[in-house]
C-alpha atoms as a PDB file:
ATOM      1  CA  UNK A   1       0.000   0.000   0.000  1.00  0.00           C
ATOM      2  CA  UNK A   2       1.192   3.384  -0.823  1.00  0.00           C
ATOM      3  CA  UNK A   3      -1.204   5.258   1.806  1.00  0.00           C
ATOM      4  CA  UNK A   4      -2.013   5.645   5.661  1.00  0.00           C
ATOM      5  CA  UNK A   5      -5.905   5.143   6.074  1.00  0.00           C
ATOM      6  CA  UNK A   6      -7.690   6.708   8.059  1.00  0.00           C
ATOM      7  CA  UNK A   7     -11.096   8.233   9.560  1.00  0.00           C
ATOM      8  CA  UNK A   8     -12.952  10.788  11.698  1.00  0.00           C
ATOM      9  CA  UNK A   9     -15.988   8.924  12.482  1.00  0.00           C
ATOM     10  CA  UNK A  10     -14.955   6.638  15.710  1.00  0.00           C
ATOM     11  CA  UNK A  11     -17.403   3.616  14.621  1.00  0.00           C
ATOM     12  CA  UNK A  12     -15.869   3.950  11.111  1.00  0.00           C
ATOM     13  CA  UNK A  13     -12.586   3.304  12.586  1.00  0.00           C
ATOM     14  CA  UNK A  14     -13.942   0.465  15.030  1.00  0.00           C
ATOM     15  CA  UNK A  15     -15.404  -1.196  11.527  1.00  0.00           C
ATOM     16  CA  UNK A  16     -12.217  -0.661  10.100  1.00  0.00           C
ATOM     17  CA  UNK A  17     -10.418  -2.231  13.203  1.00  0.00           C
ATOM     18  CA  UNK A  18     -12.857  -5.486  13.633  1.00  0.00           C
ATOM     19  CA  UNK A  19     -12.248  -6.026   9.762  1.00  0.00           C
ATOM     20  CA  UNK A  20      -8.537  -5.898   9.946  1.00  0.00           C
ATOM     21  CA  UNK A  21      -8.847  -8.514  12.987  1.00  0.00           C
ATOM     22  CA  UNK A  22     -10.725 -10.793  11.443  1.00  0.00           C
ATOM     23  CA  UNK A  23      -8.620 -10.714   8.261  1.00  0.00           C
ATOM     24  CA  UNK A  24      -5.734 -10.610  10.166  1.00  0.00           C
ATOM     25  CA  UNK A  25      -3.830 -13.703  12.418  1.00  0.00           C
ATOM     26  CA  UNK A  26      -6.024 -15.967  14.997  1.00  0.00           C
ATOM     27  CA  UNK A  27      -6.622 -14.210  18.060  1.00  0.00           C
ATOM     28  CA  UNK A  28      -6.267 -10.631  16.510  1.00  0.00           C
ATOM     29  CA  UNK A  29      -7.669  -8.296  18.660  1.00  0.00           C
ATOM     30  CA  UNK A  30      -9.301  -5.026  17.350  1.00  0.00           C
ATOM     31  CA  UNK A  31      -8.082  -1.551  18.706  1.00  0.00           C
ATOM     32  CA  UNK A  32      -9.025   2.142  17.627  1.00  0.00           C
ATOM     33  CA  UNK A  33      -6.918   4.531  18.437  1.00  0.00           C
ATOM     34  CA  UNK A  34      -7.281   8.310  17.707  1.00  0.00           C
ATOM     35  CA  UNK A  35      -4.687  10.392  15.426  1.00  0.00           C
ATOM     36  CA  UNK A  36      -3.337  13.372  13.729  1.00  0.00           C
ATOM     37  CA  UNK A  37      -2.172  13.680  10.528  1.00  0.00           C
ATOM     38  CA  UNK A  38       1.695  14.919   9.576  1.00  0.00           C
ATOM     39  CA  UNK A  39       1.123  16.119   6.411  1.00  0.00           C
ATOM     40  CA  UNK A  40      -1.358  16.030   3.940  1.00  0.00           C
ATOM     41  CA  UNK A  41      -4.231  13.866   3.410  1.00  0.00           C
ATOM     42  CA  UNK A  42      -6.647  13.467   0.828  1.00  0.00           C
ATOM     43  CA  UNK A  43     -10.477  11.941   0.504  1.00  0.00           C
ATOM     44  CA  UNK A  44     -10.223   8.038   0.159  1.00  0.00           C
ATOM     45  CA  UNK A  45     -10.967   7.530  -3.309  1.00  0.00           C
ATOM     46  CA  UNK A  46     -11.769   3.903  -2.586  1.00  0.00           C
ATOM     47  CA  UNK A  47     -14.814   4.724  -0.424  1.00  0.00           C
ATOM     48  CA  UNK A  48     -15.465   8.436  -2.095  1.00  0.00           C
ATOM     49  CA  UNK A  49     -16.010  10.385  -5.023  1.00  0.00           C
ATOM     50  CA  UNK A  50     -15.367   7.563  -7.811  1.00  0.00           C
ATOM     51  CA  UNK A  51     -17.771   5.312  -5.793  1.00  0.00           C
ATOM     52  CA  UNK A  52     -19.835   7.365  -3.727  1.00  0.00           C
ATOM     53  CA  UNK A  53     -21.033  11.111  -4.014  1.00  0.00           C
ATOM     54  CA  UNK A  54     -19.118  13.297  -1.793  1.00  0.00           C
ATOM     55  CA  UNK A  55     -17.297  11.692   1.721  1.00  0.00           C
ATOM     56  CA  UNK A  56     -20.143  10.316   3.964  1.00  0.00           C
ATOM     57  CA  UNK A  57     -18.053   8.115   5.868  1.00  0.00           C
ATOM     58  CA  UNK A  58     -15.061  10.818   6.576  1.00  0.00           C
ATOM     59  CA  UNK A  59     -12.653   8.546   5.238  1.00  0.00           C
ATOM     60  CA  UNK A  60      -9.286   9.489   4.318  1.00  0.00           C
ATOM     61  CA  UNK A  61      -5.597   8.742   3.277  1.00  0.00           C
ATOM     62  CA  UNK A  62      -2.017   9.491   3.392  1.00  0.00           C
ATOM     63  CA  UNK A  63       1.242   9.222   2.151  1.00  0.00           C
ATOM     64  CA  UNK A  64       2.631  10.951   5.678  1.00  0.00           C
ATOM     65  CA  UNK A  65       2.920   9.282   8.952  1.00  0.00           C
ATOM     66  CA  UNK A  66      -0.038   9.803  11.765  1.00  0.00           C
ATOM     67  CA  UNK A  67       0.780  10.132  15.423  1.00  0.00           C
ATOM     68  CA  UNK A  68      -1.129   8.176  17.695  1.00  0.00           C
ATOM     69  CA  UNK A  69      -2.331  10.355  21.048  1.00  0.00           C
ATOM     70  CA  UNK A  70      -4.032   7.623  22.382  1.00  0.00           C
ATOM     71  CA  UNK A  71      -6.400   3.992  22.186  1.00  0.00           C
ATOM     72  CA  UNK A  72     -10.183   4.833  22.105  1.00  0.00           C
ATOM     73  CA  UNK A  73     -11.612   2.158  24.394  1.00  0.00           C
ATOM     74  CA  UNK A  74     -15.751   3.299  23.542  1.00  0.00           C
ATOM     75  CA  UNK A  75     -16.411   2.077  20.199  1.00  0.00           C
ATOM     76  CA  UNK A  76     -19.357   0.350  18.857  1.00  0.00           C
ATOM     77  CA  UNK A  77     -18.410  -3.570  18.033  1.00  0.00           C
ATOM     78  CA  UNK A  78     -20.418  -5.300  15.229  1.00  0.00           C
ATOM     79  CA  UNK A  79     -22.341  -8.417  16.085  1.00  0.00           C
ATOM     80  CA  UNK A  80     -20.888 -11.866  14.335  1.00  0.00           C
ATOM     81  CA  UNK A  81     -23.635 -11.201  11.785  1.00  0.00           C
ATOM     82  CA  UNK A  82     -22.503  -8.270  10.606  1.00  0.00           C
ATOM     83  CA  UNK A  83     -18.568  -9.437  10.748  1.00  0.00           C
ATOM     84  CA  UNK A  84     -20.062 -12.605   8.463  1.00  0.00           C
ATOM     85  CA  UNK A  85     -21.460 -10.068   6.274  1.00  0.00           C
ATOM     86  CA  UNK A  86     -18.397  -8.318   5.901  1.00  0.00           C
ATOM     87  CA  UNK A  87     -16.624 -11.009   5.327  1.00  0.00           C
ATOM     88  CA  UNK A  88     -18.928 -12.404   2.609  1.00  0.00           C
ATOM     89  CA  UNK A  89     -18.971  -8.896   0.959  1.00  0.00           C
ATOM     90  CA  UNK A  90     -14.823  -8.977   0.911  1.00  0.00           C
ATOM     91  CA  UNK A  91     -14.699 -12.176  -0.398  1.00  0.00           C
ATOM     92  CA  UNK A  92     -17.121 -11.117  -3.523  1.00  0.00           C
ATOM     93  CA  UNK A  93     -14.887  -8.164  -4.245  1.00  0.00           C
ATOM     94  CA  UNK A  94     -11.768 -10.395  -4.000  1.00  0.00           C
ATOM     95  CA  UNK A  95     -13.521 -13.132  -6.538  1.00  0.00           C
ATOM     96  CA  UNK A  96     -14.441 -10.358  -8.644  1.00  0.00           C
ATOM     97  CA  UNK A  97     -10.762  -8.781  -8.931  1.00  0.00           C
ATOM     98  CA  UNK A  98     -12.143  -5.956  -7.300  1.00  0.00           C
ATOM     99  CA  UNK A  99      -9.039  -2.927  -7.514  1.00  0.00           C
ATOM    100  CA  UNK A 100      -7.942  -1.031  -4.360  1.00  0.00           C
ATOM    101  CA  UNK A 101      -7.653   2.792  -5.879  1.00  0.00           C
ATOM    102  CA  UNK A 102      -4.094   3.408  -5.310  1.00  0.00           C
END
């Protein structure tokens, strides 16, 4: 990846978090942490503009490093549903060839 990804919406980032765990190694725990940005950043063409109107979900991206101030322990945690959705839905894209906009 070329880019630091980030968001301002806390849930988004929780999402974001519970999605990387699940993808990630067995027993990865999730963790949302809140940060500044050292540079520039830029809406996250992967989840705005080119494939929705505008940025509803406050996402963003980098190419500079983000300083962590601290963990965000309050966050809310998607059901296993949800997570199984998720998971379905990323394994569509990845059949599908689905491109991350770099």
């Amino acid at each position: 990846m070329n880019h630091v990804y980030f968001t301002a919406l806390k849930d988004g980032a929780g999402l974001a978090a519970e999605i990387a765990a699940m993808l990630g190694p067995e027993g990865s725990e999730p963790h949302v942490y809140l940060v500044t940005p050292t540079g520039v950043f830029h809406d996250d063409p992967n989840v705005t503009d080119r494939k929705f109107p505008g940025n509803p979900t406050r996402s963003y991206r980098t190419t500079e490093p983000l300083v962590v101030i601290e963990e965000i322990d309050e966050w809310v945690r998607q059901t296993p549903e949800s997570l199984e959705t998720w998971r379905a839905r990323l394994a569509a894209l990845k059949d599908n060839n689905a491109e991350i906009i770099n």
